[in-house]
N, C-alpha and C. Protein backbone atom coordinates (compact mmCIF):
# COMPACT_ATOMS: atom_id res chain seq x y z
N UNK A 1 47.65 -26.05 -32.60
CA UNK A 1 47.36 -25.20 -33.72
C UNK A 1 47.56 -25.96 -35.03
N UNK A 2 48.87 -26.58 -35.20
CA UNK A 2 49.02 -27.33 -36.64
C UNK A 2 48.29 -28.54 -36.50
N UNK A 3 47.95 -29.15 -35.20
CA UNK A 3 46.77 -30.30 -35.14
C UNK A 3 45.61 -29.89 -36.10
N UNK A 4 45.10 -28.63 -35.63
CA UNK A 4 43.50 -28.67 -35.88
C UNK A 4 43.54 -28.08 -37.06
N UNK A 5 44.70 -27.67 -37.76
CA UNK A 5 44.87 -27.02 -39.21
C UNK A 5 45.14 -28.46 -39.43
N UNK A 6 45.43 -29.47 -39.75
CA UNK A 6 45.85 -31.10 -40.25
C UNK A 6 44.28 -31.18 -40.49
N UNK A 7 43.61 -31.53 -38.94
CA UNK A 7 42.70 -32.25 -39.39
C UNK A 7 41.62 -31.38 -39.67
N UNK A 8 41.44 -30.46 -40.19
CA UNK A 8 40.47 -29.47 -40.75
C UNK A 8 40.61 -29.95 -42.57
N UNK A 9 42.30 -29.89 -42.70
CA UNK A 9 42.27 -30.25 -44.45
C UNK A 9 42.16 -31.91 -44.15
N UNK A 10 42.54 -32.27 -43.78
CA UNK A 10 41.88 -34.13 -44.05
C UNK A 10 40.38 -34.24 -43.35
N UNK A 11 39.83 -33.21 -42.74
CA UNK A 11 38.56 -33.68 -42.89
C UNK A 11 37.81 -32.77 -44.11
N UNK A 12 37.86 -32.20 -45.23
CA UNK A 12 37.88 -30.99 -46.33
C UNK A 12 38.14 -32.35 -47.39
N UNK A 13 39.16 -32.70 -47.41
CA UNK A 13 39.36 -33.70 -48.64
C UNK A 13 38.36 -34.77 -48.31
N UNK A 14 38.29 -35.76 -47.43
CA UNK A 14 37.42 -36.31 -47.52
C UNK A 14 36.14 -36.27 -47.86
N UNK A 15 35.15 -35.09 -47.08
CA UNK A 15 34.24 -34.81 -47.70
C UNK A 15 33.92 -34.29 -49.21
N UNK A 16 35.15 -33.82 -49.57
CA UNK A 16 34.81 -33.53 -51.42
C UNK A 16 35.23 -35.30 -51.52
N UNK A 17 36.18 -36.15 -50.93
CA UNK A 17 35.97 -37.35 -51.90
C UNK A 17 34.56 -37.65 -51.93
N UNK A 18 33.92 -37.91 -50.64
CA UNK A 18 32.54 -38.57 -50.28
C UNK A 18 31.53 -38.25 -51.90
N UNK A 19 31.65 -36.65 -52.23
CA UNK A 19 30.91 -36.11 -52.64
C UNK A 19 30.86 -36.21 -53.79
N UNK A 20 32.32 -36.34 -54.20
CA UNK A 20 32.64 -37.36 -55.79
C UNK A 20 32.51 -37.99 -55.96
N UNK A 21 32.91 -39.74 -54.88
CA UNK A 21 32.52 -40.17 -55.46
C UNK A 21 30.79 -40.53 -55.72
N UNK A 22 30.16 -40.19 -54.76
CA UNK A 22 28.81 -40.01 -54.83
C UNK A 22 28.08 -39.34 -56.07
N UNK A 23 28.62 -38.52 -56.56
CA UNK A 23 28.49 -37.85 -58.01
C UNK A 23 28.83 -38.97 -58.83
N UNK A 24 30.39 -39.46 -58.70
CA UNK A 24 30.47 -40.62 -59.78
C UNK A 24 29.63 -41.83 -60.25
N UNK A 25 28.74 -42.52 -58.80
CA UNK A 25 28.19 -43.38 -59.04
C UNK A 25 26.92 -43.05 -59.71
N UNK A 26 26.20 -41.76 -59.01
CA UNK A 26 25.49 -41.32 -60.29
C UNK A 26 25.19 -40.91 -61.84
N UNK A 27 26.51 -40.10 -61.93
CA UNK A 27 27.02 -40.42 -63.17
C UNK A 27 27.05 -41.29 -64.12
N UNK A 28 27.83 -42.04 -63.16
CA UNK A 28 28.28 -43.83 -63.76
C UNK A 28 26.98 -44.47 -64.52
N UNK A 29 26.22 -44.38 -63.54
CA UNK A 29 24.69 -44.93 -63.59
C UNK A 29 23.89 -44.47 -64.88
N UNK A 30 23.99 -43.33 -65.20
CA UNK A 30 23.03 -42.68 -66.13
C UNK A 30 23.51 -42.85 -67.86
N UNK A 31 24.68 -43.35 -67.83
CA UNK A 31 24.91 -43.75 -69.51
C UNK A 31 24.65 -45.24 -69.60
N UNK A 32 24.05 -45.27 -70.92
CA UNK A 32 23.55 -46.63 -71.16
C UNK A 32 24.51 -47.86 -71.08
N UNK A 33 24.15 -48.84 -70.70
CA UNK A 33 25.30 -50.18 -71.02
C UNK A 33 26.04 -50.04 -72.33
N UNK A 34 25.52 -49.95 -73.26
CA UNK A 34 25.80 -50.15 -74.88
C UNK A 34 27.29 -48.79 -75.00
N UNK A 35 26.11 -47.46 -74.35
CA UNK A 35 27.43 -46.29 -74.28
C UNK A 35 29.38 -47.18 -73.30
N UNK A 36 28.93 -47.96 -72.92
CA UNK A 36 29.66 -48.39 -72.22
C UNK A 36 30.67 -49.70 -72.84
N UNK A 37 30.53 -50.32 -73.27
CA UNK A 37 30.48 -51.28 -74.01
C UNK A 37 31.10 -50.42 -75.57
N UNK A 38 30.86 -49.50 -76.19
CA UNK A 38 31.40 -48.78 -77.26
C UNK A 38 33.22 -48.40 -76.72
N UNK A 39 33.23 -47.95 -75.64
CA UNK A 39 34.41 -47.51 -75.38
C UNK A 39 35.60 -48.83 -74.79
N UNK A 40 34.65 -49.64 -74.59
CA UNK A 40 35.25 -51.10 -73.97
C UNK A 40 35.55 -51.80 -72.60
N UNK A 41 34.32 -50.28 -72.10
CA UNK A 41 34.28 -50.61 -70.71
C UNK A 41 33.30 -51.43 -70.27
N UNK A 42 33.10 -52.31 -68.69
CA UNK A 42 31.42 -52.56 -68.74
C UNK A 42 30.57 -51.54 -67.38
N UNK A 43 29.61 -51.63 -67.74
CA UNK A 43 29.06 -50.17 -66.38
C UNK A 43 28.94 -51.11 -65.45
N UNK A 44 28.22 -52.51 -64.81
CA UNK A 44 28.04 -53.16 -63.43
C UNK A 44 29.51 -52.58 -62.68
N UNK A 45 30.91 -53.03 -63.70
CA UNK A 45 32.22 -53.14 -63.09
C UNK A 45 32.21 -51.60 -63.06
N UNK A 46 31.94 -50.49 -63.49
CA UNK A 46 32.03 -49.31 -62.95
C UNK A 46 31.22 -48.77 -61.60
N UNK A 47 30.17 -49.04 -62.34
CA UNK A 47 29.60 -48.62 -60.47
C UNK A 47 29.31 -48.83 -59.86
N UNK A 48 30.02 -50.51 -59.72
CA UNK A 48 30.40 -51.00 -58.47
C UNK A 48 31.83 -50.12 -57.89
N UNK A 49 32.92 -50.24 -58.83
CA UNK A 49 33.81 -49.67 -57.70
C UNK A 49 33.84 -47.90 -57.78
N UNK A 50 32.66 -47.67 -58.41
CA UNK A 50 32.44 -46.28 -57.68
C UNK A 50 31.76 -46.47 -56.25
N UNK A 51 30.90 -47.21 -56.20
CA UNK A 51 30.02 -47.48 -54.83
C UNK A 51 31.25 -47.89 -54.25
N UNK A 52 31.83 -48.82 -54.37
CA UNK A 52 33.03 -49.20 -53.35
C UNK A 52 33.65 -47.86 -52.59
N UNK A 53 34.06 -46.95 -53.36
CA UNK A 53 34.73 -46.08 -53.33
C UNK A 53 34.26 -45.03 -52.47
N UNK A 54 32.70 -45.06 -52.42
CA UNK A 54 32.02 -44.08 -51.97
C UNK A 54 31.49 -44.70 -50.67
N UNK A 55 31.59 -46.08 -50.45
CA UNK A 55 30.85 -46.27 -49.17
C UNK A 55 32.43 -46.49 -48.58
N UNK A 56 33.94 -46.47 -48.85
CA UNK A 56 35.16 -46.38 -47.94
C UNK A 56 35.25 -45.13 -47.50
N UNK A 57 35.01 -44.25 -48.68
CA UNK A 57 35.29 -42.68 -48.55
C UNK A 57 33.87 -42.35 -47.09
N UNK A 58 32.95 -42.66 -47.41
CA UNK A 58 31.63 -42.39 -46.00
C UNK A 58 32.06 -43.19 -44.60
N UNK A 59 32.89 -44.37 -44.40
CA UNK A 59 33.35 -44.76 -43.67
C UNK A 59 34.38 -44.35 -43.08
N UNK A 60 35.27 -43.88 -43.91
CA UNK A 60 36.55 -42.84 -43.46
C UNK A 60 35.86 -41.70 -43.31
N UNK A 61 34.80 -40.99 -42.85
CA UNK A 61 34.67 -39.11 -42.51
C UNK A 61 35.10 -39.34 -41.08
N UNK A 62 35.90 -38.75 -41.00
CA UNK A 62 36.55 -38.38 -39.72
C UNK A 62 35.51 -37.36 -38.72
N UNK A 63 35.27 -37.59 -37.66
CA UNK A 63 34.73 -36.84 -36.89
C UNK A 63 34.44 -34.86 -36.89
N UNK A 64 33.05 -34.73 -36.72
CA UNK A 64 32.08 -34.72 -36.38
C UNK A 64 30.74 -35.69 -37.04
N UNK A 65 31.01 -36.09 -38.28
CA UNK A 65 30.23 -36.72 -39.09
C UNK A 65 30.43 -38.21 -39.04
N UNK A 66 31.95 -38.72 -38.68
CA UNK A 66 31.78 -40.58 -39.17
C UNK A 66 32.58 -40.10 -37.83
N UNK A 67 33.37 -41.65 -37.65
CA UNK A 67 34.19 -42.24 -36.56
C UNK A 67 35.57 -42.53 -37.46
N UNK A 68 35.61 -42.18 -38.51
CA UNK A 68 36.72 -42.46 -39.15
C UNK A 68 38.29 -41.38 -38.90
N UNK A 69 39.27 -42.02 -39.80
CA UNK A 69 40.21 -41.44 -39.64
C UNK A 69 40.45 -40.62 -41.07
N UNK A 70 39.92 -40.82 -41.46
CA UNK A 70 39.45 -39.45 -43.23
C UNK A 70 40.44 -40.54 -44.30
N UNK A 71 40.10 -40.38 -44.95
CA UNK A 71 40.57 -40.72 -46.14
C UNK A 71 42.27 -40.43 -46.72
N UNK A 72 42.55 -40.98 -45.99
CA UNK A 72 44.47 -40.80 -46.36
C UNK A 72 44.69 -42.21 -45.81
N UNK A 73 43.90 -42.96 -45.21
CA UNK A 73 44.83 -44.16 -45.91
C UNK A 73 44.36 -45.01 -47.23
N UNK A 74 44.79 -46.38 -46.55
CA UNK A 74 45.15 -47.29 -48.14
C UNK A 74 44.50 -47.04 -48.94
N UNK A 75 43.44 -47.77 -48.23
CA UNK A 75 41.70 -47.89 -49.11
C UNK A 75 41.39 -46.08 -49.45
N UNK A 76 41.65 -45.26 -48.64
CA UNK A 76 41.15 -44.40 -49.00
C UNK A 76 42.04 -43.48 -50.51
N UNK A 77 43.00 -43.63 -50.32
CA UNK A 77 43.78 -43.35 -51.40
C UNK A 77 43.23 -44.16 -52.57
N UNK A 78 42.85 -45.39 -52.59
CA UNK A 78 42.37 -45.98 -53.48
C UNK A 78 41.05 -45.24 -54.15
N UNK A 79 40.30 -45.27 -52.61
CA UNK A 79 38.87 -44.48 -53.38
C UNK A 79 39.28 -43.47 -54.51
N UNK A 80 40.42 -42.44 -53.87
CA UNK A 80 40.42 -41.19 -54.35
C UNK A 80 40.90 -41.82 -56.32
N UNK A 81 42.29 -42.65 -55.78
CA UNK A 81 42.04 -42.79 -57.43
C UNK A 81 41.34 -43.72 -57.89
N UNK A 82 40.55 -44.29 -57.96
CA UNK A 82 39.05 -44.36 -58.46
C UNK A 82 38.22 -43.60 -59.26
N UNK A 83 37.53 -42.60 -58.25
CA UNK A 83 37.12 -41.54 -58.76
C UNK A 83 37.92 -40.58 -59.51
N UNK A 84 39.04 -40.20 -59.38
CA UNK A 84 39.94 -39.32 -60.38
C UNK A 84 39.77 -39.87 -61.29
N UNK A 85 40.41 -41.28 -61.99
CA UNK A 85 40.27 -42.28 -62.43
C UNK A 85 38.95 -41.95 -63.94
N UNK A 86 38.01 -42.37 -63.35
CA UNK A 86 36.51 -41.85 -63.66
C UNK A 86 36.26 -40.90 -64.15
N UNK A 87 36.80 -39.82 -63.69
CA UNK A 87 36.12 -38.43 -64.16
C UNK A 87 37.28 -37.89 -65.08
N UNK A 88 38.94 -38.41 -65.08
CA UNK A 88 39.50 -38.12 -65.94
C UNK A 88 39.61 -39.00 -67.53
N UNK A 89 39.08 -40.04 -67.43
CA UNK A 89 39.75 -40.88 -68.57
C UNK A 89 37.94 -41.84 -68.73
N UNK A 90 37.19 -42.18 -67.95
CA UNK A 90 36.24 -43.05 -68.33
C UNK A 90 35.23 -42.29 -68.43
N UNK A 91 34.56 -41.41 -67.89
CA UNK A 91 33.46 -40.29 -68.53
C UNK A 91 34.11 -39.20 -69.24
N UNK A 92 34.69 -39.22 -69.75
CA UNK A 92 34.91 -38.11 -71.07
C UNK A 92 35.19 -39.09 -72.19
N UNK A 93 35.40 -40.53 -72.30
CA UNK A 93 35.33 -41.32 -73.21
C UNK A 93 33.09 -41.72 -73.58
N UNK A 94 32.49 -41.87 -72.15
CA UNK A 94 31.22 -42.16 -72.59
C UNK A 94 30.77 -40.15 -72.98
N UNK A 95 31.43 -39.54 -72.38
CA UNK A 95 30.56 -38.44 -73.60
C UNK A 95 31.08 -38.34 -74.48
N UNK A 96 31.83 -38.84 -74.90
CA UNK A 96 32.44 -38.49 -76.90
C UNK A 96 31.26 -39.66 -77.42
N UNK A 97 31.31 -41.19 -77.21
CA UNK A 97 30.42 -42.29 -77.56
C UNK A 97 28.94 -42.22 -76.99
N UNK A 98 28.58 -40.98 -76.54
CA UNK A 98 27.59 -40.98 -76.37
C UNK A 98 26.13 -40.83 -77.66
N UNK A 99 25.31 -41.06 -77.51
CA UNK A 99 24.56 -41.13 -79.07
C UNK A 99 23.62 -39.45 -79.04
N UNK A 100 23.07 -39.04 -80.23
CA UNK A 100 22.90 -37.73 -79.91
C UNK A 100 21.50 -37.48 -79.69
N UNK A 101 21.45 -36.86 -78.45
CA UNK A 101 19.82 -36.56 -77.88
C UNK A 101 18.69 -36.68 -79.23
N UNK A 102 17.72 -36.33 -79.28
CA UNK A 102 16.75 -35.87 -80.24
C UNK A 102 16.54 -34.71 -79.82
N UNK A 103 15.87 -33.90 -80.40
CA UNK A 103 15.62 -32.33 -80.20
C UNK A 103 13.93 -32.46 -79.68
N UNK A 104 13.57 -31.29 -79.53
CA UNK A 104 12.56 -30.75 -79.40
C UNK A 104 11.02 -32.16 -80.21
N UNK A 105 9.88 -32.31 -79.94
CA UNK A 105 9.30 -33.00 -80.98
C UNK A 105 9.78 -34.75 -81.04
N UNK A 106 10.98 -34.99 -80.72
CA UNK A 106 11.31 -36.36 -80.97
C UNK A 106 12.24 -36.49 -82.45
N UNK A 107 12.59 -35.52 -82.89
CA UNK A 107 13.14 -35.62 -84.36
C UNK A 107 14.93 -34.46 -83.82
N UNK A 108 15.72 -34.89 -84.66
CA UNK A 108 16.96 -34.62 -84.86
C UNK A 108 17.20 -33.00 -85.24
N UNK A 109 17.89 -32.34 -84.50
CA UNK A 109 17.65 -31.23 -85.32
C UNK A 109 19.54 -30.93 -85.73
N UNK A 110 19.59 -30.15 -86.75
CA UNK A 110 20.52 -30.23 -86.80
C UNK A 110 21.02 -28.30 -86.98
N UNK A 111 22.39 -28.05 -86.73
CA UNK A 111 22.79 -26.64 -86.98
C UNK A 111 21.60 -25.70 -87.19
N UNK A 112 22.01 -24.58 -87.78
CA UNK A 112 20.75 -23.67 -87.81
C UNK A 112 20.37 -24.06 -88.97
């Protein structure tokens, strides 16, 4: 009984890591170098070890889906802070330095 309650939540965390970090590298991906480079980060070195992160975390899914043992060990703890990592402190720095869309038309719009 407390077996299959264990590995029900370590196979639950893993798949939200998988899924983060998979979100992250997309993420990662979609702000410009320059947005990146403003805050003093560089993006190759980001989403690479988001991909890192996301192909340990897909390697660790523990059964029915991978052959793994889920994401609680080393590497996988690593993935996890990685991605925490990311979504707490390095993308909320590229959306503050982010530059501001154009509106409607191609021109700036501003307040009402």
């Amino acid at each position: 009984m407390f077996a299959d309650l264990q590995f029900f939540v370590v196979f639950a965390i893993s798949v939200v890591v998988l899924v983060a970090t998979v979100w992250g590298v997309i993420d990662a991906a979609r702000f410009s170098s320059q947005t990146y480079v403003n805050i003093g980060k560089n993006k190759a070195v980001w989403v690479a070890i988001l991909a890192a992160a996301a192909a340990i975390s897909f390697i660790s899914l523990p059964p029915p889906l991978g052959r793994g043992g889920g994401v609680i060990g080393l590497l996988g703890i690593a993935a996890i802070i990685a991605v925490v990592f990311y979504f707490v402190d390095v993308r909320k720095k590229l959306q503050a330095n982010q530059p501001p869309r154009p509106g409607p038309g191609g021109t700036q719009r501003g307040g009402w």
